[in-house]
Each structure stands twice: as structure tokens, then as C-alpha cells.
C-alpha atoms as a PDB file:
ATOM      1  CA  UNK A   1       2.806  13.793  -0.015  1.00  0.00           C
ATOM      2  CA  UNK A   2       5.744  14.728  -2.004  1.00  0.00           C
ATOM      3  CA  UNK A   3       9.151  13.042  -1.877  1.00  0.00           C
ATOM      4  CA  UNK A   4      12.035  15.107  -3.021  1.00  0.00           C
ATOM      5  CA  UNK A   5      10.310  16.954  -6.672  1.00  0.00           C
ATOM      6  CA  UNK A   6       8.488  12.970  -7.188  1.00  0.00           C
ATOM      7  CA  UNK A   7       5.016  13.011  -5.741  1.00  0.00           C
ATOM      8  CA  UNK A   8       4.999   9.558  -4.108  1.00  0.00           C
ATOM      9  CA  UNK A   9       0.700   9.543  -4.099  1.00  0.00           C
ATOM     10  CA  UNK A  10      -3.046  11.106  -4.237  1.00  0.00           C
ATOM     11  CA  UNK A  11      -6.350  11.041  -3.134  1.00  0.00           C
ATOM     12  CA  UNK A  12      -8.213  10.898  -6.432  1.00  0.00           C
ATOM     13  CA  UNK A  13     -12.373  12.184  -6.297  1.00  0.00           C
ATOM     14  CA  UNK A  14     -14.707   9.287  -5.616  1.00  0.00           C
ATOM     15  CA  UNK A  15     -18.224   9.428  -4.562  1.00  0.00           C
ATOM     16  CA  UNK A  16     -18.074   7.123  -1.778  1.00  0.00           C
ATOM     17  CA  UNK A  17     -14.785   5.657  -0.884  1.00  0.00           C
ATOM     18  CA  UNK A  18     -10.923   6.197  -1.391  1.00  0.00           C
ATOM     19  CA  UNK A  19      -9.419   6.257  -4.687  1.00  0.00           C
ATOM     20  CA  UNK A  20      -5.696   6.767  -4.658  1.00  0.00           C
ATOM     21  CA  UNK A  21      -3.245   6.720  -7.698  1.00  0.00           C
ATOM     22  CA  UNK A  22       0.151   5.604  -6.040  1.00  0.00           C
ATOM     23  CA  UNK A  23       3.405   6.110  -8.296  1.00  0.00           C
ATOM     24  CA  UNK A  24       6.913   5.288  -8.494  1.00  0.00           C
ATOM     25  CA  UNK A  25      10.188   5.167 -10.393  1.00  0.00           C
ATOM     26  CA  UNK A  26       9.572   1.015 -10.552  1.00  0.00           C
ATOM     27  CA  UNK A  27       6.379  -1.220  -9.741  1.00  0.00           C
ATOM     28  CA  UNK A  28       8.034  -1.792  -6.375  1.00  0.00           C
ATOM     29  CA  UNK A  29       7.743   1.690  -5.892  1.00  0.00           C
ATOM     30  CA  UNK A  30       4.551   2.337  -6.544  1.00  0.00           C
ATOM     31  CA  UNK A  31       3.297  -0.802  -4.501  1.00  0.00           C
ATOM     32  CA  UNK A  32       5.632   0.489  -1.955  1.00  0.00           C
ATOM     33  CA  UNK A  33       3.745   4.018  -2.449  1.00  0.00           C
ATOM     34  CA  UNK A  34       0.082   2.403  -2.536  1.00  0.00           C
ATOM     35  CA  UNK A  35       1.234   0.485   1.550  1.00  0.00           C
ATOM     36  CA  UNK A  36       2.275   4.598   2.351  1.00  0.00           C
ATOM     37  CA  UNK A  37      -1.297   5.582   0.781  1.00  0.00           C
ATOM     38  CA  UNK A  38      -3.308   3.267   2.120  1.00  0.00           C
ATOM     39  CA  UNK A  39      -1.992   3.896   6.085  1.00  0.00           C
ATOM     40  CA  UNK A  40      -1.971   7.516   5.647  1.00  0.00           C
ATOM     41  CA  UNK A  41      -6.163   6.972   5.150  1.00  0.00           C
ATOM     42  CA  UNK A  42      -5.948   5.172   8.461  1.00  0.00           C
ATOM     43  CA  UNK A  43      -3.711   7.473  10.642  1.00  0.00           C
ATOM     44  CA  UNK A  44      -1.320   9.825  10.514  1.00  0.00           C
ATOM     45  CA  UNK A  45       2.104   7.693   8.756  1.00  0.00           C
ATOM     46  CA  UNK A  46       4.403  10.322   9.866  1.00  0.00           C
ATOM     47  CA  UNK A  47       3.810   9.450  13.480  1.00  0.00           C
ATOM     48  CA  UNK A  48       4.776   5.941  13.232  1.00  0.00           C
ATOM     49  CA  UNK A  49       7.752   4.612  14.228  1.00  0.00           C
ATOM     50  CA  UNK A  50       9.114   1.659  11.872  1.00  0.00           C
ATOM     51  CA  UNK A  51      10.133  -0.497  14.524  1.00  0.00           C
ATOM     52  CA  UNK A  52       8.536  -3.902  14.378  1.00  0.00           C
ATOM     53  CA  UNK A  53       9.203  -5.593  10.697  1.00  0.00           C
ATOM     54  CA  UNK A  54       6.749  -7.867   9.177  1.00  0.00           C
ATOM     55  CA  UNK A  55       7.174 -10.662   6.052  1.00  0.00           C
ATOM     56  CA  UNK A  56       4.498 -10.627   3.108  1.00  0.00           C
ATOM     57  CA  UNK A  57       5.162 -12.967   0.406  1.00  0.00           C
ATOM     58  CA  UNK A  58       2.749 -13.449  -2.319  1.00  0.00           C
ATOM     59  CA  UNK A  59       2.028 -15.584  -5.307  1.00  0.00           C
ATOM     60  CA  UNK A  60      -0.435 -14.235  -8.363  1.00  0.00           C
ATOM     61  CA  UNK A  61      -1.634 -14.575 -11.650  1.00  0.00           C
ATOM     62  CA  UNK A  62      -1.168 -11.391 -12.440  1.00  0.00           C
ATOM     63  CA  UNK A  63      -0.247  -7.712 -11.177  1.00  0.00           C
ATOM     64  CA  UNK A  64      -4.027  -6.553 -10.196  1.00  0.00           C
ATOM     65  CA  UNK A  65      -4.125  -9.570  -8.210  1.00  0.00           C
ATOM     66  CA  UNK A  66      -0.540  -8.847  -6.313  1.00  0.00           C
ATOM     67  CA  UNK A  67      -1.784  -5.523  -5.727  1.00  0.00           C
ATOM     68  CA  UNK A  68      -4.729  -6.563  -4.331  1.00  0.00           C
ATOM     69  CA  UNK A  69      -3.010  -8.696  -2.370  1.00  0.00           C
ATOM     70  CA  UNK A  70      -0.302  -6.854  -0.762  1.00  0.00           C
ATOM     71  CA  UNK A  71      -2.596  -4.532   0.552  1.00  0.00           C
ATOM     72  CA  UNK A  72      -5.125  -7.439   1.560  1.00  0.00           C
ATOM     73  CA  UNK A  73      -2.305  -8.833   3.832  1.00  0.00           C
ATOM     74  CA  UNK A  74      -0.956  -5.557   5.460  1.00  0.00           C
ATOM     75  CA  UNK A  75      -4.630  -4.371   5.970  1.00  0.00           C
ATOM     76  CA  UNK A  76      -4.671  -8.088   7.830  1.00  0.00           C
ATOM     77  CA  UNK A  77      -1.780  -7.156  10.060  1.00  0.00           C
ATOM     78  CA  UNK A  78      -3.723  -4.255  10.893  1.00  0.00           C
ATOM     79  CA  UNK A  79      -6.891  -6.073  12.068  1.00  0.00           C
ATOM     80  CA  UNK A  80      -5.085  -9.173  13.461  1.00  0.00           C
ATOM     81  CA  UNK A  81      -2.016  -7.735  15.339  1.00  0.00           C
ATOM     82  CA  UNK A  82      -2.783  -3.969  15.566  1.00  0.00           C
ATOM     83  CA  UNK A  83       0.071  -2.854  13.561  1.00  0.00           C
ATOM     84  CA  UNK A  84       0.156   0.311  11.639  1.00  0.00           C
ATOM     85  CA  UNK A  85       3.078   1.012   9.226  1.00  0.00           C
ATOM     86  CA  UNK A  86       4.945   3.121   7.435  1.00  0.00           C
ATOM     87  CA  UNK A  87       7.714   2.108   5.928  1.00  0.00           C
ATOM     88  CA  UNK A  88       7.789  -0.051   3.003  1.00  0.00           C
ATOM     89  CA  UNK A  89       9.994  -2.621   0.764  1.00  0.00           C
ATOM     90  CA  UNK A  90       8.882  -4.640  -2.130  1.00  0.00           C
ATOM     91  CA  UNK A  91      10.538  -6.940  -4.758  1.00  0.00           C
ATOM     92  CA  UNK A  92       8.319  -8.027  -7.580  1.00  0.00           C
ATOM     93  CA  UNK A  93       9.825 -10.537  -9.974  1.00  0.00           C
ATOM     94  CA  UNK A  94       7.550 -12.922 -12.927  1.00  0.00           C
ATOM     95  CA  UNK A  95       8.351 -15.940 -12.551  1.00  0.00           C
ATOM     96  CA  UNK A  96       6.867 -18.349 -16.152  1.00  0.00           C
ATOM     97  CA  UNK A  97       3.143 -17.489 -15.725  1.00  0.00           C
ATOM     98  CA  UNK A  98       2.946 -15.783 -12.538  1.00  0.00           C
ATOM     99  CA  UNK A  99       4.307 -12.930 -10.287  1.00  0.00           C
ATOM    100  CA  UNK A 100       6.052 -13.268  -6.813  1.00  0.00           C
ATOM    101  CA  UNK A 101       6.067 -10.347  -4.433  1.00  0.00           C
ATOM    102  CA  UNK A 102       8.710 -10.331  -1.837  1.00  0.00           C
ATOM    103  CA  UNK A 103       7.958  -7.456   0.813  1.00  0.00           C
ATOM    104  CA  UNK A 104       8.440  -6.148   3.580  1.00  0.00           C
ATOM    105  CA  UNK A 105       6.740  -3.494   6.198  1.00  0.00           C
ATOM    106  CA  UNK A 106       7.678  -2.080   9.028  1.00  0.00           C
ATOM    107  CA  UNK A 107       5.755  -0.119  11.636  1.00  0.00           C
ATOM    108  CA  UNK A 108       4.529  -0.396  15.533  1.00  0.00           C
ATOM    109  CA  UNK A 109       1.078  -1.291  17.273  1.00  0.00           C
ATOM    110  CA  UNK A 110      -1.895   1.030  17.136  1.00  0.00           C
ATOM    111  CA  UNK A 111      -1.720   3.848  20.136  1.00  0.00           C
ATOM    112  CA  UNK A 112      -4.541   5.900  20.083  1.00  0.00           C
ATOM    113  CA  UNK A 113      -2.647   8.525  21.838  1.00  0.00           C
ATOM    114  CA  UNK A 114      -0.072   8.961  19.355  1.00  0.00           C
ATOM    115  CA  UNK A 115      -1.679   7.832  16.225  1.00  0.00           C
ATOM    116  CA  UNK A 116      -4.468   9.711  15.233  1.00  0.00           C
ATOM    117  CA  UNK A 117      -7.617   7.827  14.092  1.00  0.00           C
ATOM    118  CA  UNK A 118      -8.569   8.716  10.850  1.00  0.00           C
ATOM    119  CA  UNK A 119     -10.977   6.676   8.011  1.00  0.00           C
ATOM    120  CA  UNK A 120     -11.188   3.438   8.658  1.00  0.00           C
ATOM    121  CA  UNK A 121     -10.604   0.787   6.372  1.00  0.00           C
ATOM    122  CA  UNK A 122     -13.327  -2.127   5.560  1.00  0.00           C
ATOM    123  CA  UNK A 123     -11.646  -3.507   2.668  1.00  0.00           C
ATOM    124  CA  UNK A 124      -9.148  -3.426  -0.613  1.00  0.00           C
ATOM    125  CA  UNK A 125     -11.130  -3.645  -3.962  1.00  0.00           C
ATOM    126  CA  UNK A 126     -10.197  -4.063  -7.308  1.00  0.00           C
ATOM    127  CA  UNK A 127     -12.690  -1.307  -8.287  1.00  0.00           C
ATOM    128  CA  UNK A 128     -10.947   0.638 -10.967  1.00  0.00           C
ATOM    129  CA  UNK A 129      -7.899  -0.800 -10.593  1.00  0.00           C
ATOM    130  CA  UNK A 130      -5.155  -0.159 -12.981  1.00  0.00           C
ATOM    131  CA  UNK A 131      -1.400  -1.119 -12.597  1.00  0.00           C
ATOM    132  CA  UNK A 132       1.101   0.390 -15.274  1.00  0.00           C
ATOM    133  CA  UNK A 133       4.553  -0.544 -15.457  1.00  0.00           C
ATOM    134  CA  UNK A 134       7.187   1.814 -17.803  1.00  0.00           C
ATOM    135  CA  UNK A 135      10.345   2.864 -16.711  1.00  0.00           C
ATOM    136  CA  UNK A 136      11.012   5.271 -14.599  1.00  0.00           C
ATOM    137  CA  UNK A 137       7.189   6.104 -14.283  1.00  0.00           C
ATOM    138  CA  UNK A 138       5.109   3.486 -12.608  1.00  0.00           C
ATOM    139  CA  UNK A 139       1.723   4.213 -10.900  1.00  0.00           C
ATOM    140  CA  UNK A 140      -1.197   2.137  -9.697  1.00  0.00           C
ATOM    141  CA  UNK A 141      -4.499   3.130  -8.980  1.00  0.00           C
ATOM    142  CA  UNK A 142      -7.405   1.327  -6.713  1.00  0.00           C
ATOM    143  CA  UNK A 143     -10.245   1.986  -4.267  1.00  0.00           C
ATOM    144  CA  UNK A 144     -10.403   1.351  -0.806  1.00  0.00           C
ATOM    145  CA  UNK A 145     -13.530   0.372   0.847  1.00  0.00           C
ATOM    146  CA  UNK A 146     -14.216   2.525   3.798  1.00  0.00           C
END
């Protein structure tokens, strides 16, 4: 998927199940990029229609752990309400000794007869996991379980 010359993310090669490297021009970005990645393995994110908005607010330790999260809690919404999304906005600010995301996703419920079913998704993992912040080139990288 490319967004105007920036590539926004990639499948990398893993033996069993989905490693994608997710960047952007901020760590919002890229978490924004790794939501994008992680539906697109699910369906087809150009056929969704951001019309229903959903909260995620986190707490962590540390920036693995908010990754991990955010996509924990929108792969939630998935199983729970039958939402797919594909649109994407996240604040990340530290806070003293831990990180708060503020996001936001929006998208519409499953339909199997305009989303196409593609790989589904067991589980996030923090197998390989790398975040790396620098400005104006941000990228994250983790596996999904499939």
C-alpha cells in the first residue's frame, strides 16, 4: 500500500504467520499504519466505509506493550461487535514512567457480501516486535497470529 511516494506498510516473510513492518512520519503514524495493516490481513480495507467511530484508550509501561495493546483492543472490537475498520487516529504522549495512547478507529460491521474474507486473525503477539521512534521515520514491526 503506498500513500502519496511514503509506503504506509508490508507483509514481511514469515514461516507461519503475518509479519508486517508498519511506518510513519511519527509513532502515531505508524501505530495508525500497523490498525491499516492488520485489517487489510482480515479483509479488503478499501471496501470499508468509516462510518461507526470507536474510543481506545490505553495505559503501558512501555511502547511494545501499547502496541500490543492497540491492536489487542481493535482486534476485540472485531470479535465482540463485528466491526472492521479502516481508518485510523492515534495520540501517544509519556506521561512520568508510562505511555498513554489516545485513539481512535473508525469503520462499519462485518458484511460478508461486501467485505471479502481474507486470513483470519487468532491473536496479536509480541513475537519480534520492534517499535522505533526518530523523526520523520517511525516504523514498527510485529507478528500476527493467524
Amino acid at each position: 500500500m503506498v500513500s502519496n511516494e511514503r509506503k504506509e506498510f508490508e507483509y514481511l516473510d514469515h514461516t507461519a504467520d503475518v509479519y508486517i513492518k508498519a511506518y510513519g512520519k511519527s509513532l502515531d503514524d505508524a501505530f495508525e499504519n500497523a490498525a491499516k495493516a492488520m485489517f487489510n490481513v482480515m479483509t479488503d480495507i478499501d471496501k470499508i466505509t468509516p462510518n461507526i467511530a470507536r474510543e481506545v484508550n490505553i495505559k503501558e509501561e512501555d511502547l511494545e506493550a501499547l502496541l500490543y495493546s492497540w491492536l489487542e483492543n481493535l482486534l476485540v472490537l472485531f470479535d465482540s461487535e463485528g466491526l472492521v475498520f479502516s481508518k485510523f487516529k492515534v495520540k501517544i504522549e509519556k506521561r512520568n514512567d508510562h505511555y498513554l495512547l489516545k485513539g481512535r478507529a473508525w469503520g462499519e460491521r462485518f458484511d460478508p457480501k461486501k467485505h471479502p474474507s481474507k486470513t483470519e486473525v487468532k491473536a496479536v503477539t509480541y513475537s519480534l516486535m520492534e517499535v522505533h521512534e526518530e523523526e520523520g521515520n517511525s516504523y514498527v514491526k510485529f507478528v500476527l497470529d493467524i
